[in-house]
C-alpha atoms as a PDB file:
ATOM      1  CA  UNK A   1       0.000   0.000   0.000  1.00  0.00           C
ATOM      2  CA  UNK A   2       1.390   3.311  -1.250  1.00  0.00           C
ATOM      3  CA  UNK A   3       2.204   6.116   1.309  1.00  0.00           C
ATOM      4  CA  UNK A   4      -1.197   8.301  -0.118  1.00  0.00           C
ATOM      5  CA  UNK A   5      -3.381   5.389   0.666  1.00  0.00           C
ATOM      6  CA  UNK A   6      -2.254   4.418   3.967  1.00  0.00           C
ATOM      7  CA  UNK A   7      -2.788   8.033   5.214  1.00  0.00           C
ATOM      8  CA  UNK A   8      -6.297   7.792   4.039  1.00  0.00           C
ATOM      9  CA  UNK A   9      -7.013   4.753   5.816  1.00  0.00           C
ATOM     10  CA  UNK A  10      -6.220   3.189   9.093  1.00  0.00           C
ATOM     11  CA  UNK A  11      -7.859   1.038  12.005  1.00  0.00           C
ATOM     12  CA  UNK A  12      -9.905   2.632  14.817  1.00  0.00           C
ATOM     13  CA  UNK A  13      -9.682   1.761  18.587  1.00  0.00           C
ATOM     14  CA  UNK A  14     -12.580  -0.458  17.928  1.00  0.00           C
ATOM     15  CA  UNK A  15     -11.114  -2.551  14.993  1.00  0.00           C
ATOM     16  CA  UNK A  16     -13.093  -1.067  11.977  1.00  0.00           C
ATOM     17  CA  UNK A  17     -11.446   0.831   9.369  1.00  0.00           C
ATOM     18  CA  UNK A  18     -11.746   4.415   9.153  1.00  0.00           C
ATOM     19  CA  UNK A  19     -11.158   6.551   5.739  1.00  0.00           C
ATOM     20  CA  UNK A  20     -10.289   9.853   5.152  1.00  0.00           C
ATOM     21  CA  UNK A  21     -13.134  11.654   2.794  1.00  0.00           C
ATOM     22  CA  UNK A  22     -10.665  14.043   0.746  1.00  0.00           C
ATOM     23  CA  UNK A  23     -11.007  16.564  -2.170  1.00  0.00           C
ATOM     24  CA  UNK A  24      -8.148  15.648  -4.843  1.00  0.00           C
ATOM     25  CA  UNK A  25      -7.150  17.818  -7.617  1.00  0.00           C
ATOM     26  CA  UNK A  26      -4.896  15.428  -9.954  1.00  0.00           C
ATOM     27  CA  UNK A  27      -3.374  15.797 -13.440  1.00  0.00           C
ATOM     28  CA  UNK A  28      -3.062  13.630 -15.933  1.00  0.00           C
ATOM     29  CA  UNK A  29      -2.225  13.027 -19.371  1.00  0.00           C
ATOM     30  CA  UNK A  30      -4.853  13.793 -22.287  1.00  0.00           C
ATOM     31  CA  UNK A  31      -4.734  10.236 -23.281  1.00  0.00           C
ATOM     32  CA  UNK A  32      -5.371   8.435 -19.731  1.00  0.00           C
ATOM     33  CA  UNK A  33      -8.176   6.238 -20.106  1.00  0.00           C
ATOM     34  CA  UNK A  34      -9.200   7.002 -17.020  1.00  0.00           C
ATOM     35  CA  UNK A  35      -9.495  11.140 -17.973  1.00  0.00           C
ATOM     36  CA  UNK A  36     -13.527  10.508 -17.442  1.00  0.00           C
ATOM     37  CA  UNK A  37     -13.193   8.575 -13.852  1.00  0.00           C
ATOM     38  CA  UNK A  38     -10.550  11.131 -12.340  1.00  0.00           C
ATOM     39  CA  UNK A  39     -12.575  14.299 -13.808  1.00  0.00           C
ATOM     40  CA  UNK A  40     -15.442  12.984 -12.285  1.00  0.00           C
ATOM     41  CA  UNK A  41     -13.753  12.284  -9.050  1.00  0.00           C
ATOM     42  CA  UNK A  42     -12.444  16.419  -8.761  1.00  0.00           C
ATOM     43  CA  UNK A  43     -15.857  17.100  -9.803  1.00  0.00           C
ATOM     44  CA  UNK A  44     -17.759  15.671  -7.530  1.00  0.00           C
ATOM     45  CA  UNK A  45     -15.088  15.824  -4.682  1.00  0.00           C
ATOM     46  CA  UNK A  46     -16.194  19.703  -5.081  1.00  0.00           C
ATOM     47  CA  UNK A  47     -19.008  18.572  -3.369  1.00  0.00           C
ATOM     48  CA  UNK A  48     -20.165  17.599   0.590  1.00  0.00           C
ATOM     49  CA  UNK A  49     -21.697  13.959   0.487  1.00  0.00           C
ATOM     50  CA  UNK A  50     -21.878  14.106   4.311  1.00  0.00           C
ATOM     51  CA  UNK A  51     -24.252  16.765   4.405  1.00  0.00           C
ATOM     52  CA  UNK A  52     -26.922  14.393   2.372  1.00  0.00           C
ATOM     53  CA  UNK A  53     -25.438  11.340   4.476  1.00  0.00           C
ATOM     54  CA  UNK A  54     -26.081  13.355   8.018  1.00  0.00           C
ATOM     55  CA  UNK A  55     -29.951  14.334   6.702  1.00  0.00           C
ATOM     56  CA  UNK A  56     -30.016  10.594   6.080  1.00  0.00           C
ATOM     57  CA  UNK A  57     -29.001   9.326   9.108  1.00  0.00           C
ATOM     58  CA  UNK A  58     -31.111  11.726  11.396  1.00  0.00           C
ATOM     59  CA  UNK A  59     -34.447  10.943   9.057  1.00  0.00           C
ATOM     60  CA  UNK A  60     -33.734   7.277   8.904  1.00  0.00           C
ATOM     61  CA  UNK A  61     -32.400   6.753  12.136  1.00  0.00           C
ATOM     62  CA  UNK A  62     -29.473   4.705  11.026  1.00  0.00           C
ATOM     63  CA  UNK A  63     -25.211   5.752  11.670  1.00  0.00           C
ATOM     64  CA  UNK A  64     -23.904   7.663   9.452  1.00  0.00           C
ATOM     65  CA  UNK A  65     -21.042   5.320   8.819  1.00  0.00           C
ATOM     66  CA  UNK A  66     -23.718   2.273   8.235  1.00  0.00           C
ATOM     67  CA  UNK A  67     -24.921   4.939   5.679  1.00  0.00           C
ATOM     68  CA  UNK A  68     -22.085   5.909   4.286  1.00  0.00           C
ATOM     69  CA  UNK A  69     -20.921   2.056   4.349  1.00  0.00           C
ATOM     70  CA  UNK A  70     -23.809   1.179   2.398  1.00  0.00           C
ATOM     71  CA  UNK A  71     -23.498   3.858  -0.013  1.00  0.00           C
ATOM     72  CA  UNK A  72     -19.732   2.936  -0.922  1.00  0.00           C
ATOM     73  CA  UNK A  73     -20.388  -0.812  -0.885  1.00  0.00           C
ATOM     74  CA  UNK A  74     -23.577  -0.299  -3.781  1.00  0.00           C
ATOM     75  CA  UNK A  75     -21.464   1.670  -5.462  1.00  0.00           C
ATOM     76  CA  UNK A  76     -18.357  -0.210  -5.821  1.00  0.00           C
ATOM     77  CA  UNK A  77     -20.420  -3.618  -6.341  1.00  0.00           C
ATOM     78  CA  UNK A  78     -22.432  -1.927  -9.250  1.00  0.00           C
ATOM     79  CA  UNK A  79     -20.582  -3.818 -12.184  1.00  0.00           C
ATOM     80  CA  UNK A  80     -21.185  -7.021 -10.420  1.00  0.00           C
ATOM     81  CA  UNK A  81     -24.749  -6.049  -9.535  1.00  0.00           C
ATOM     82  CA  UNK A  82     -25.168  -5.294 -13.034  1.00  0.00           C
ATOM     83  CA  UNK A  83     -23.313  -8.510 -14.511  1.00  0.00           C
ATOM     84  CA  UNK A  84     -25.678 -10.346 -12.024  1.00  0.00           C
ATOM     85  CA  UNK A  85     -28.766  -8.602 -13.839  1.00  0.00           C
ATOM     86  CA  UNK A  86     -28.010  -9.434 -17.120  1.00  0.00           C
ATOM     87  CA  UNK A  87     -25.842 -12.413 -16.608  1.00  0.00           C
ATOM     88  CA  UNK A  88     -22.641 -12.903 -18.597  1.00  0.00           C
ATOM     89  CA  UNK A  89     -24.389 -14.782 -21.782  1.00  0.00           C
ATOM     90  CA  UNK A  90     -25.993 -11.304 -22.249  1.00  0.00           C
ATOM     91  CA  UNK A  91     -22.824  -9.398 -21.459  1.00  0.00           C
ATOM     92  CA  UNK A  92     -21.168 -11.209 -24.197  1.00  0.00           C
ATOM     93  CA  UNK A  93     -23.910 -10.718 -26.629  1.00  0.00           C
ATOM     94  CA  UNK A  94     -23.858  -6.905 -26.049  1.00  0.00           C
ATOM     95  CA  UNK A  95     -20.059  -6.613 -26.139  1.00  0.00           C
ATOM     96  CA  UNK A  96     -19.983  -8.539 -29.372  1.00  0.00           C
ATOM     97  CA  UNK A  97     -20.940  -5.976 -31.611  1.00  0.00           C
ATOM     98  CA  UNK A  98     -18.730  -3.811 -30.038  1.00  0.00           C
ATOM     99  CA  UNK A  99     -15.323  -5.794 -30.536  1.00  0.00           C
ATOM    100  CA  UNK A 100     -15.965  -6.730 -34.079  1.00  0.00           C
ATOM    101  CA  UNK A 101     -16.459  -2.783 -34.875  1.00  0.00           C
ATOM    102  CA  UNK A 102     -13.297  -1.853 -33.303  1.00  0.00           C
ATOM    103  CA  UNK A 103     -11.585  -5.079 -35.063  1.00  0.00           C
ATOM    104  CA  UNK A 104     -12.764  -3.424 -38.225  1.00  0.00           C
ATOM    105  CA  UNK A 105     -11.824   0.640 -36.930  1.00  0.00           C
ATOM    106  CA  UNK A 106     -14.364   1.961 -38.865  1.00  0.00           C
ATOM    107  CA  UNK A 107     -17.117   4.849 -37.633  1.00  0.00           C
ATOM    108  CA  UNK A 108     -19.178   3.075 -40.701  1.00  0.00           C
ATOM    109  CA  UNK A 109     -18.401  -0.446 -38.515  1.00  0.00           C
ATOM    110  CA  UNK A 110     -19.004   1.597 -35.113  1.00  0.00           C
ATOM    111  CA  UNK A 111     -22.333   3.015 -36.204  1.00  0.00           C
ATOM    112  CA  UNK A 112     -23.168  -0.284 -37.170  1.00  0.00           C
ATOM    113  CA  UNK A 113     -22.944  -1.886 -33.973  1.00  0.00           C
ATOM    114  CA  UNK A 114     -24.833   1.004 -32.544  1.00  0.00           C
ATOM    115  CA  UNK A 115     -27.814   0.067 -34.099  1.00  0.00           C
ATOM    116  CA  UNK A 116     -27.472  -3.772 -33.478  1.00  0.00           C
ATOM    117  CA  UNK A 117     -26.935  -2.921 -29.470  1.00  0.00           C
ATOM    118  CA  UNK A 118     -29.866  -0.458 -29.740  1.00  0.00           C
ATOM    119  CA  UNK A 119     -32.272  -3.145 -31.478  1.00  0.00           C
ATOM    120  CA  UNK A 120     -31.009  -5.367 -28.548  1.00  0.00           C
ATOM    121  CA  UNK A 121     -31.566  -3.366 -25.716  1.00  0.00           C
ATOM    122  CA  UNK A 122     -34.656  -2.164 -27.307  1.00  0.00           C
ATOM    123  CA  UNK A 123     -35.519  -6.203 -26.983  1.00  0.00           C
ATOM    124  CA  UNK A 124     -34.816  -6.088 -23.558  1.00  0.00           C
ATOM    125  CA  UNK A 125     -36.293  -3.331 -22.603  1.00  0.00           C
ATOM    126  CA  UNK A 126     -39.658  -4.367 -23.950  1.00  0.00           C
ATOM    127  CA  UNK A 127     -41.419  -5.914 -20.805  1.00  0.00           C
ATOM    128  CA  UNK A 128     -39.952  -2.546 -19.249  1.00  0.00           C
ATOM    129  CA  UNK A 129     -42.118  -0.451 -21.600  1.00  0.00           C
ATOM    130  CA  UNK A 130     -45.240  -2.454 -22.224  1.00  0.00           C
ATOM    131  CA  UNK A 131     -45.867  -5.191 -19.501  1.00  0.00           C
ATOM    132  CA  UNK A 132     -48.401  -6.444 -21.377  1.00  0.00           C
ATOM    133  CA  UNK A 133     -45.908  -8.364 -23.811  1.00  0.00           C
ATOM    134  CA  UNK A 134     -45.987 -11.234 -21.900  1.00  0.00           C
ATOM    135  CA  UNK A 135     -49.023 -13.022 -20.205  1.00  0.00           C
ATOM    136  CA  UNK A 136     -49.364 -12.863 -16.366  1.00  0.00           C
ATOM    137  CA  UNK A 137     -47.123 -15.594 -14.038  1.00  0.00           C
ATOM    138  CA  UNK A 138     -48.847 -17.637 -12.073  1.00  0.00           C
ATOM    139  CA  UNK A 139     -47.329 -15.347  -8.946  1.00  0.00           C
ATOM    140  CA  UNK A 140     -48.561 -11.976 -10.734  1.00  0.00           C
ATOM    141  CA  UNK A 141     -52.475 -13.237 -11.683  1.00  0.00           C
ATOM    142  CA  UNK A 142     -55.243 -12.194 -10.013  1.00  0.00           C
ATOM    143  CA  UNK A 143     -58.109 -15.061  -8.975  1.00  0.00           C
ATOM    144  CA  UNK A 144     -60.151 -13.616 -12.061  1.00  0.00           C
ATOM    145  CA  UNK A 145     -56.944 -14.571 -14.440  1.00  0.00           C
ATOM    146  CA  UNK A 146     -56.155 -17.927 -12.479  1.00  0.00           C
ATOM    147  CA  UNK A 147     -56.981 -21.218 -14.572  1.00  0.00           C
ATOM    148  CA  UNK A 148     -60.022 -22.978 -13.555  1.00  0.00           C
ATOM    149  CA  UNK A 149     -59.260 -25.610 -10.975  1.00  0.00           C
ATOM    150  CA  UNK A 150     -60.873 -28.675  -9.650  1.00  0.00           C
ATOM    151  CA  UNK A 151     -61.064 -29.216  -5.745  1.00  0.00           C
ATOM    152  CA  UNK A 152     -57.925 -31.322  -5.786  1.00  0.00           C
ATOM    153  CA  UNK A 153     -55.976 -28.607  -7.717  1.00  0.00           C
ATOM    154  CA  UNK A 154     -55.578 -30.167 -11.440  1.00  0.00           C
ATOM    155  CA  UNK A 155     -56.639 -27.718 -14.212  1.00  0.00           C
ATOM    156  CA  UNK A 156     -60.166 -28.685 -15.110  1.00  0.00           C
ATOM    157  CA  UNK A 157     -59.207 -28.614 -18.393  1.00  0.00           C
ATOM    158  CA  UNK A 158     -57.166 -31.171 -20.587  1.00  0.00           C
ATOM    159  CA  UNK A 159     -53.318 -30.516 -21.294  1.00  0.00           C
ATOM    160  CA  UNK A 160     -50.946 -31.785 -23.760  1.00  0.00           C
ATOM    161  CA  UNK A 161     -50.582 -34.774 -22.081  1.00  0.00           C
ATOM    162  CA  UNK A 162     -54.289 -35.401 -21.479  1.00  0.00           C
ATOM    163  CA  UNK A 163     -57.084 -34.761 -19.413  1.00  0.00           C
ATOM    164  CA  UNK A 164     -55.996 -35.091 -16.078  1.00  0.00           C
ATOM    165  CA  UNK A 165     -56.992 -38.374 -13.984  1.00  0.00           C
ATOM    166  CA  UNK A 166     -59.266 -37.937 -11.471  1.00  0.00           C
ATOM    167  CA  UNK A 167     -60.208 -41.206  -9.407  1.00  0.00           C
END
C-alpha cells in the first residue's frame, strides 16, 4: 500500500477501518483512459456527500457510517450487480458488436454496432415499456386470471398430455 493510501485509511480503537473523505485535484495526461473517472472524481469531490449522508441518518435513524458504508459498498459492487442482472451470456452478446467494430476501426463499422446494441436493448427493454408483452405468471395473476381448478388442484381442463386423472 502506497504512502497516499495508507494516510487515508487506518484502524480505529474499535477494529473497523476508518477513511479519510478528501477533495483531490490530480493531473493527468490527455490520453489516460481514465481522464472521465478522475474528472469525475475532482468534480464531484467539489461537493459535501456528508451533508446528504447526516440528513439521512437523522431521518432514517441509522449511523452515518452504516450509511455511508452502504453507499460505498452499492457503489463499488455496481458492475457485479449489473453482470448479475443481465448475466454474462448477455454481457457477451452486447459486447460482441462492439469488438468486431473496433476489429474493423471503422465509424461506418461503429455506427453499425450502434444500431445492433440499440435493437437489442430495445428487446430487452420491452417488458420494461409495455408489460403487457408477456401473459401474467402464475405469482402476478389475479383469482379472475387464475386457470379454472378442480377441488384437488388439477386444471379442469385437458393438457398436452391429457385430461388429467381424477379417481
Amino acid at each position: 500500500m502506497d504512502e497516499e493510501v495508507a494516510g487515508d485509511v487506518w484502524t480505529g480503537p474499535d477494529g473497523d477501518e476508518v477513511v479519510r473523505l478528501r477533495r483531490w485535484k490530480g493531473d493527468w495526461a490527455a490520453d489516460d483512459p481514465h481522464a472521465n473517472f478522475k474528472s469525475d472524481v475532482v468534480g464531484y469531490g467539489l461537493l459535501d456527500p456528508l451533508e446528504t449522508l447526516r440528513g439521512m441518518s437523522r431521518n432514517l435513524d441509522i449511523p452515518l457510517g452504516a450509511i455511508a458504508r452502504y453507499v460505498l459498498a452499492r457503489w463499488a459492487t455496481g458492475g457485479s450487480g449489473g453482470l448479475l442482472e443481465i448475466g454474462p451470456v448477455m454481457v457477451h452478446r452486447l459486447w460482441a458488436p462492439v469488438e468486431e467494430a473496433e476489429r474493423e476501426g471503422t465509424d461506418e463499422e461503429r455506427l453499425r454496432a450502434y444500431h445492433q446494441l440499440r435493437q437489442m436493448l430495445s428487446w430487452l427493454k420491452l417488458p420494461l415499456d409495455d408489460p403487457t408483452v408477456y401473459p401474467p405468471q402464475a405469482e402476478d395473476r389475479t383469482e379472475d386470471e387464475a386457470p379454472d381448478r378442480t377441488e384437488d388442484g388439477t386444471p379442469d381442463h385437458p393438457s398436452e398430455y391429457g385430461t388429467p386423472d381424477r379417481n
